[in-house]
N, C-alpha and C. Protein backbone atom coordinates (compact mmCIF):
# COMPACT_ATOMS: atom_id res chain seq x y z
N UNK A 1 112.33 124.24 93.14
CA UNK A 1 110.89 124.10 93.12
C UNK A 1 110.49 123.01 94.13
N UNK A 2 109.58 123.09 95.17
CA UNK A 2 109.29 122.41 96.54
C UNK A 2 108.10 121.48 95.53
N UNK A 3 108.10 120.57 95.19
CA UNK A 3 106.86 119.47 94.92
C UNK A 3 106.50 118.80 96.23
N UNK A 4 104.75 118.54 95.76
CA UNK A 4 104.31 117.93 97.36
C UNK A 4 103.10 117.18 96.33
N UNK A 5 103.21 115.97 96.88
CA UNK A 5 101.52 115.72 96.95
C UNK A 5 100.51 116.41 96.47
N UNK A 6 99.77 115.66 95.76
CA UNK A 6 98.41 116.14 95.00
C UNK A 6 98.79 117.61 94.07
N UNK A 7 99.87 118.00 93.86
CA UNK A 7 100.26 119.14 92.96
C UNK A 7 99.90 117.98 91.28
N UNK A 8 99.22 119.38 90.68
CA UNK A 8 99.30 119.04 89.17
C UNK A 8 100.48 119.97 88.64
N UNK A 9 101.51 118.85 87.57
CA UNK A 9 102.29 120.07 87.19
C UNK A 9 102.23 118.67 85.43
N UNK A 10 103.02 119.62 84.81
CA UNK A 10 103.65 119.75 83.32
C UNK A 10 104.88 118.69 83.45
N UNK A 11 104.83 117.64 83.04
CA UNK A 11 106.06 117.12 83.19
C UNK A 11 106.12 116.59 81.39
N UNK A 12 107.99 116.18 81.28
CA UNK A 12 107.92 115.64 79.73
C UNK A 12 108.21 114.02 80.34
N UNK A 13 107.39 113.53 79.80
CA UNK A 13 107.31 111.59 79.92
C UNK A 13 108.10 111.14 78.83
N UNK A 14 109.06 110.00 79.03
CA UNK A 14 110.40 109.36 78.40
C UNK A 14 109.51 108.84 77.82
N UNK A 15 109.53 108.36 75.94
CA UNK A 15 109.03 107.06 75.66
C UNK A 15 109.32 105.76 76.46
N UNK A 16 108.75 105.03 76.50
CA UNK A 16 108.77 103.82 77.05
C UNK A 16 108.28 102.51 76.42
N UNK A 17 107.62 102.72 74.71
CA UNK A 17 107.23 101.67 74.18
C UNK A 17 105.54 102.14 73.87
N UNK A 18 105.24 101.54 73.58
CA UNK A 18 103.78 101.18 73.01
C UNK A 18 102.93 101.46 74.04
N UNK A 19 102.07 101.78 74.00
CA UNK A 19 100.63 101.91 74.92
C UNK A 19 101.28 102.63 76.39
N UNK A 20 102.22 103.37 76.43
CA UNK A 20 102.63 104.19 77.79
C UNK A 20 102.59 105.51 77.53
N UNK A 21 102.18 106.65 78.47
CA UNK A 21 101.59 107.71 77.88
C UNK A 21 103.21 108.15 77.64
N UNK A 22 103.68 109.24 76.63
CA UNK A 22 104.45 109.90 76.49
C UNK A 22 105.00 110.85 76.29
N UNK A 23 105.68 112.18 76.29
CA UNK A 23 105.34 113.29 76.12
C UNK A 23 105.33 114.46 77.38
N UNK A 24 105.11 115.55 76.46
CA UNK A 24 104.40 116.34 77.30
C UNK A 24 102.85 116.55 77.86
N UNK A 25 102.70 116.16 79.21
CA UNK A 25 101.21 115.98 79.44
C UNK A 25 101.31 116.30 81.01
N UNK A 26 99.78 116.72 81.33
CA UNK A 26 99.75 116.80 82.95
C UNK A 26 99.94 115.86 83.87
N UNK A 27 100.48 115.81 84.98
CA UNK A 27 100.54 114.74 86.27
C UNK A 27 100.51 115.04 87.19
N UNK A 28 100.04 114.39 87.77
CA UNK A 28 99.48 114.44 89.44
C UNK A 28 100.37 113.59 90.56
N UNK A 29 100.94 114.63 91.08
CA UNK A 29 102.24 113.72 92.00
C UNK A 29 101.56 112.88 93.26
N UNK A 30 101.63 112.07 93.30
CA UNK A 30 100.82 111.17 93.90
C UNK A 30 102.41 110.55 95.35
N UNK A 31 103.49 110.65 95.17
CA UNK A 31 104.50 110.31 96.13
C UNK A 31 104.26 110.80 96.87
N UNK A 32 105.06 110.81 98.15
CA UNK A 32 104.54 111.04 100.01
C UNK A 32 105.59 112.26 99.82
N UNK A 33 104.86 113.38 100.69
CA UNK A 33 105.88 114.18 100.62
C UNK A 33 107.20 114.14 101.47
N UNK A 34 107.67 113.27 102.34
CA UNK A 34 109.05 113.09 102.89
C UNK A 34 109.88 112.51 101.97
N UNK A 35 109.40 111.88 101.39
CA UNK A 35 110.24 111.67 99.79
C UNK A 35 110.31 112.67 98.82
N UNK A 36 108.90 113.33 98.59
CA UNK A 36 109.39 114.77 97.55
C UNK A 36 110.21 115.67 98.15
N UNK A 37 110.58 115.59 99.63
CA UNK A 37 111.23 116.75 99.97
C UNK A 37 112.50 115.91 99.97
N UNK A 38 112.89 114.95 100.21
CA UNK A 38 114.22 114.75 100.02
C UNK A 38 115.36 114.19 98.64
N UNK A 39 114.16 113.90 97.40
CA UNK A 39 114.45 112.71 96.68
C UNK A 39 114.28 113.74 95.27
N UNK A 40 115.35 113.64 94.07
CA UNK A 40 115.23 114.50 93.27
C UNK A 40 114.04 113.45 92.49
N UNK A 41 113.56 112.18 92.65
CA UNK A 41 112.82 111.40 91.51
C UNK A 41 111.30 111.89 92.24
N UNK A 42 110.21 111.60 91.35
CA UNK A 42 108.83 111.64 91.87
C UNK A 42 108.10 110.68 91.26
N UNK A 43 106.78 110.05 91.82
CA UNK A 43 106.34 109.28 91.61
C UNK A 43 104.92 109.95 90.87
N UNK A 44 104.39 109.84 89.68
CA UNK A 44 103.34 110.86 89.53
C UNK A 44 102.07 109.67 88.22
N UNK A 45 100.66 110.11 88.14
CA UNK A 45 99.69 109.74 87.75
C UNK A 45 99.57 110.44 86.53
N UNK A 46 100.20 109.98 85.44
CA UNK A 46 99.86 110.84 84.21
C UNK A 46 98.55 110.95 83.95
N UNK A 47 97.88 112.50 83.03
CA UNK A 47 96.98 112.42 82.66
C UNK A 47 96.64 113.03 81.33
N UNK A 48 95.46 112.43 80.68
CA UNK A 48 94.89 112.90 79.21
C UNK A 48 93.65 113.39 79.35
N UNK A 49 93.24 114.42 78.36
CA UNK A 49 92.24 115.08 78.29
C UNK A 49 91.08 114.17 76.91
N UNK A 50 92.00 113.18 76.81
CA UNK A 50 91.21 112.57 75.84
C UNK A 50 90.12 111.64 76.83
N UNK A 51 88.57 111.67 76.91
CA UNK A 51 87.96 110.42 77.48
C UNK A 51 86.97 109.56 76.62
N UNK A 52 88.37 108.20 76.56
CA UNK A 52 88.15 107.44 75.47
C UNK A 52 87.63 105.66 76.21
N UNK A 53 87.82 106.20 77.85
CA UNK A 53 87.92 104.94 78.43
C UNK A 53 86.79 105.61 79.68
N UNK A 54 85.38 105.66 79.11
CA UNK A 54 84.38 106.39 80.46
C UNK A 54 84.63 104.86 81.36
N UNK A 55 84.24 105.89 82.36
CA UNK A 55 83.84 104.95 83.42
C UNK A 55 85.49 103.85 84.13
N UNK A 56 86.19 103.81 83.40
CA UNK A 56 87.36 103.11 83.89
C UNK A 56 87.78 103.16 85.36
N UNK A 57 87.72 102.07 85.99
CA UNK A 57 87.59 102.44 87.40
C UNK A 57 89.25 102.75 88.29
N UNK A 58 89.98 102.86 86.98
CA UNK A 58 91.56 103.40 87.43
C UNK A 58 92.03 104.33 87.09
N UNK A 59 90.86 105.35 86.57
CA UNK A 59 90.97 106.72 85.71
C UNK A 59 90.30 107.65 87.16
N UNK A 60 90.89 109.24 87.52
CA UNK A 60 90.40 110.07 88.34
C UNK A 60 89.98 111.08 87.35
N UNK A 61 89.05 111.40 87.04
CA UNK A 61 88.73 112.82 86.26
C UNK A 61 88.73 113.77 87.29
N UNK A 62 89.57 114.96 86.57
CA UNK A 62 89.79 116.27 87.41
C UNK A 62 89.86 117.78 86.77
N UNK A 63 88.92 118.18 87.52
CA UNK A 63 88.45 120.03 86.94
C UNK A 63 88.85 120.73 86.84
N UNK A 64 88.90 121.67 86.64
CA UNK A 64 89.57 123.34 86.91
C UNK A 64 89.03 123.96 88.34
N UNK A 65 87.96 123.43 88.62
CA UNK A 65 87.34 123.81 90.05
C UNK A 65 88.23 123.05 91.04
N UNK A 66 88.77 121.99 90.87
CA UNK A 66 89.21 120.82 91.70
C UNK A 66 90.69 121.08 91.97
N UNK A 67 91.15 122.24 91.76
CA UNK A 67 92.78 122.80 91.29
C UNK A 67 92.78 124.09 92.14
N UNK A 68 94.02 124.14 93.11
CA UNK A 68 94.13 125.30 93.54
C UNK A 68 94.86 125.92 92.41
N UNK A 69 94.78 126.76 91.24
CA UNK A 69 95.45 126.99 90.77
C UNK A 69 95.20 127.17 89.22
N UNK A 70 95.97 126.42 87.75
CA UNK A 70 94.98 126.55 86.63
C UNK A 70 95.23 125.26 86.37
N UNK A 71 94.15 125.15 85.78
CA UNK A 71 94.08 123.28 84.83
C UNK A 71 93.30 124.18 83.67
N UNK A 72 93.16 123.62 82.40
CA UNK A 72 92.54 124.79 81.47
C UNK A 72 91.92 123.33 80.83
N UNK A 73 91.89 122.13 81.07
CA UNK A 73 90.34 121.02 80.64
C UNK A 73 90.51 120.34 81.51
N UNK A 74 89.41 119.38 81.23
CA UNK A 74 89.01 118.24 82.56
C UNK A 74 90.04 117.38 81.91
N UNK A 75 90.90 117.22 82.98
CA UNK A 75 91.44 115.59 82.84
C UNK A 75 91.44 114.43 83.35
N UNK A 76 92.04 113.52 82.90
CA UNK A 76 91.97 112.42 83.07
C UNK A 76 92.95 111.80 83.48
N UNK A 77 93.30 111.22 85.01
CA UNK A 77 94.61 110.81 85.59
C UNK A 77 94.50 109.30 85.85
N UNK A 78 94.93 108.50 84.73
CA UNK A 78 94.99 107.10 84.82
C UNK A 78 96.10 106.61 85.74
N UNK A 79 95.52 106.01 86.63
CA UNK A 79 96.18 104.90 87.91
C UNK A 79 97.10 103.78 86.78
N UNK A 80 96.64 103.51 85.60
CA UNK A 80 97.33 102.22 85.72
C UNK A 80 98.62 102.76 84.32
N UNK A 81 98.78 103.91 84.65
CA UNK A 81 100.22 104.76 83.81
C UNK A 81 101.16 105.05 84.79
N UNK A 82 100.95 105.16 86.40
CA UNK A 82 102.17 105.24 87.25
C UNK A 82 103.48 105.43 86.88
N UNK A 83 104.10 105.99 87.28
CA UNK A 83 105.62 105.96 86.70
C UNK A 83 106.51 106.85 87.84
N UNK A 84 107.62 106.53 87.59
CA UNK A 84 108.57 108.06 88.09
C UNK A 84 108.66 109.05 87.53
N UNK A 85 109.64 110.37 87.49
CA UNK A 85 109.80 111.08 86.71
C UNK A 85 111.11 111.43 87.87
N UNK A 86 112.37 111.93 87.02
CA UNK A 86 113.38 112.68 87.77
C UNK A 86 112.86 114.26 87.63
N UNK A 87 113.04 115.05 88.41
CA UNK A 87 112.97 116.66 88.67
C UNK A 87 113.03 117.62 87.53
N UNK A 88 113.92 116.74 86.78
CA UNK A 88 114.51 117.53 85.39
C UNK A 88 113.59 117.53 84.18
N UNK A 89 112.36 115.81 84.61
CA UNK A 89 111.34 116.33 83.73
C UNK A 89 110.28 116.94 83.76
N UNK A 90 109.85 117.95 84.95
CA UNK A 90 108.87 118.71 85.63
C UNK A 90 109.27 120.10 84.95
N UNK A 91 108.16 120.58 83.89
CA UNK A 91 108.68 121.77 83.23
C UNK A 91 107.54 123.11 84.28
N UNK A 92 106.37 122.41 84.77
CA UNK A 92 105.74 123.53 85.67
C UNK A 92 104.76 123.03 86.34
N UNK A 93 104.36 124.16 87.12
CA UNK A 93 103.14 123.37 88.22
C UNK A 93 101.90 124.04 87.88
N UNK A 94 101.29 123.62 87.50
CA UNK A 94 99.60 124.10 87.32
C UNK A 94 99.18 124.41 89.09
N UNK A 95 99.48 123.67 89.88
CA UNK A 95 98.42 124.04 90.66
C UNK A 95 98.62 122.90 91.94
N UNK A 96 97.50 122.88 92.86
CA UNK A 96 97.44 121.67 93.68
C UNK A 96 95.60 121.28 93.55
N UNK A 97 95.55 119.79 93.80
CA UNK A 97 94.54 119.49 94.07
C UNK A 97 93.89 119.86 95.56
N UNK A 98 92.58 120.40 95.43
CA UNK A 98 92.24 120.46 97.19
C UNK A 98 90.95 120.21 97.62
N UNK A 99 90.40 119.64 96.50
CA UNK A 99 89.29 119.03 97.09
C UNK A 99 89.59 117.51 97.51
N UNK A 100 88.83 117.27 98.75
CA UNK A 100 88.60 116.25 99.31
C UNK A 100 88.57 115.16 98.54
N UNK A 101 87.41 115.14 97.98
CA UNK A 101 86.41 113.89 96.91
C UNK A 101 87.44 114.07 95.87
N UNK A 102 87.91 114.33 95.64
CA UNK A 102 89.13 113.72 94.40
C UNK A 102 90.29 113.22 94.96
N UNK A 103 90.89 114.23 96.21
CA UNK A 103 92.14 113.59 96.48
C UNK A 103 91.90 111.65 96.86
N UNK A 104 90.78 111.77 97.36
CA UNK A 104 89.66 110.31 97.92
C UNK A 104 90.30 109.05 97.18
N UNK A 105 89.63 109.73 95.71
CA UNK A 105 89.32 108.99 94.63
C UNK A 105 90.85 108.57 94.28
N UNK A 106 91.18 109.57 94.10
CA UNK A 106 92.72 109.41 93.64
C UNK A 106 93.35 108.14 94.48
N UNK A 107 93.87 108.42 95.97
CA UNK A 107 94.02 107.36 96.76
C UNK A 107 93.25 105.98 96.74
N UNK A 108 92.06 106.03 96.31
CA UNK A 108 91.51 104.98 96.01
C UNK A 108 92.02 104.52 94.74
N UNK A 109 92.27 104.85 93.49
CA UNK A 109 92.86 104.59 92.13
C UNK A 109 94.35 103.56 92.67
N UNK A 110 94.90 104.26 93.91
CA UNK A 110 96.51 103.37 93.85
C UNK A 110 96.06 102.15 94.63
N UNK A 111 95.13 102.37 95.86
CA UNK A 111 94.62 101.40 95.94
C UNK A 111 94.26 99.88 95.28
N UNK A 112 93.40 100.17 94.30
CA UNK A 112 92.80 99.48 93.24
C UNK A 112 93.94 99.32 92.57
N UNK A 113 94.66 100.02 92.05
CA UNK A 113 95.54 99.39 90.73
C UNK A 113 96.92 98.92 91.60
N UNK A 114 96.71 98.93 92.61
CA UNK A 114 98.24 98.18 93.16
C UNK A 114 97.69 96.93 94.15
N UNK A 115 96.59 97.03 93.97
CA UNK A 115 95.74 95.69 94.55
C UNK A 115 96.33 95.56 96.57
N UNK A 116 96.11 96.81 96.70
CA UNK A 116 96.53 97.11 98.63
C UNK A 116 95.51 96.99 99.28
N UNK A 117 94.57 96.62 99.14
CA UNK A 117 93.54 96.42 99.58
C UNK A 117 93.56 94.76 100.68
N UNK A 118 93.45 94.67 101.81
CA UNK A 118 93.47 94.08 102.64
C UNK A 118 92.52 92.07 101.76
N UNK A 119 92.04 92.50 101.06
CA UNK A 119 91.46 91.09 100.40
C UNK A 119 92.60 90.58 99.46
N UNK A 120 93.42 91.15 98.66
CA UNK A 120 93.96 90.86 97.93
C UNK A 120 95.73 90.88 98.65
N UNK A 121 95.95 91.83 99.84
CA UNK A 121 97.22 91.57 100.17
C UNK A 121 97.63 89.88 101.31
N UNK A 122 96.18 89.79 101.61
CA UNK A 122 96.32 88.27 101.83
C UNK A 122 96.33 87.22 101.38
N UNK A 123 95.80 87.33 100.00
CA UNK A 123 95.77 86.56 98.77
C UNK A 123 97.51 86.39 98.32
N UNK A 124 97.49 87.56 98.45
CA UNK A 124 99.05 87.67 97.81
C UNK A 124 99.92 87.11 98.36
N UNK A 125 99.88 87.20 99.74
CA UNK A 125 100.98 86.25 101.10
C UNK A 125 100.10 84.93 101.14
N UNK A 126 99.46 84.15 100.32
CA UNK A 126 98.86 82.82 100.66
C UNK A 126 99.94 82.51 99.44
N UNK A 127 99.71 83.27 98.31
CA UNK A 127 100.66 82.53 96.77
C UNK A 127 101.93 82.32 97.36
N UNK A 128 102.69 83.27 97.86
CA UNK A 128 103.89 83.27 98.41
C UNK A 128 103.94 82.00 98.96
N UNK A 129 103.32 81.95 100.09
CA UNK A 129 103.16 80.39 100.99
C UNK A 129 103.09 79.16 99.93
N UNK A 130 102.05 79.09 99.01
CA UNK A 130 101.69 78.20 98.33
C UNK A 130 102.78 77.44 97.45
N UNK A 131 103.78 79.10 96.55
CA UNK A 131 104.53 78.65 95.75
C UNK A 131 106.06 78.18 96.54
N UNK A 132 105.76 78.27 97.91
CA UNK A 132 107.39 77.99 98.88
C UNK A 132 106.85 76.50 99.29
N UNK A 133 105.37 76.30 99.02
CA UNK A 133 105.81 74.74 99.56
C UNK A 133 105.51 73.57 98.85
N UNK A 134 105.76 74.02 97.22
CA UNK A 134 105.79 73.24 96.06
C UNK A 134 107.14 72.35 95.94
């Protein structure tokens, strides 16, 4: 099975403890595809159909319109659940994302929750500096 970018598929998520999604649930492979094509692990955006957290600005809500393919409710792909998954836990692919304005958003979500954003990656190399010349 060829995984790429912005595909929604079925994966089963390892427990991991308390407050980490787990299970069987949708994800949104969010890894570069020169890595999905060479690498049996993937990097993917779990998501819930539960919306218990409106407005969360590390959550992508995504349609059945927004899917080449089937999604059967709107979900909800929280940025700040990231994880891997090996190959073996990908049970199917719903589909790919192909609208624009979500894939956007989405990229904006890793943005934001990995704090890459040019204000904060200089922030980050000042601590570095700061805590080397304590």
């Amino acid at each position: 099975m060829k995984i790429r970018r912005n595909m929604v598929i079925w994966a089963e998520l390892k427990n991991q403890g308390k407050c980490v999604q787990t299970g069987i649930r949708p994800c949104v492979v969010i890894s570069n595809n020169t890595a999905n094509a060479h690498s049996p692990v993937f990097t993917v955006m779990p998501g819930t159909t539960q919306d218990k957290k409106k407005d969360f600005p590390v959550h992508v809500k995504v349609t059945a319109k927004d899917v080449n393919g089937r999604l059967y409710k709107d979900t909800f792909f929280m940025g700040e659940q990231m994880c891997t998954i090996g190959e073996r836990q990908i049970i199917n692919v719903f589909g790919e994302i192909k609208d624009e304005g979500v894939i956007q958003q989405i990229n904006e979500v890793i943005v934001r929750e990995l704090a890459l954003d040019n204000e904060n990656l200089n922030r980050g190399e000042q601590n570095v500096l700061d805590n080397g010349q304590q």
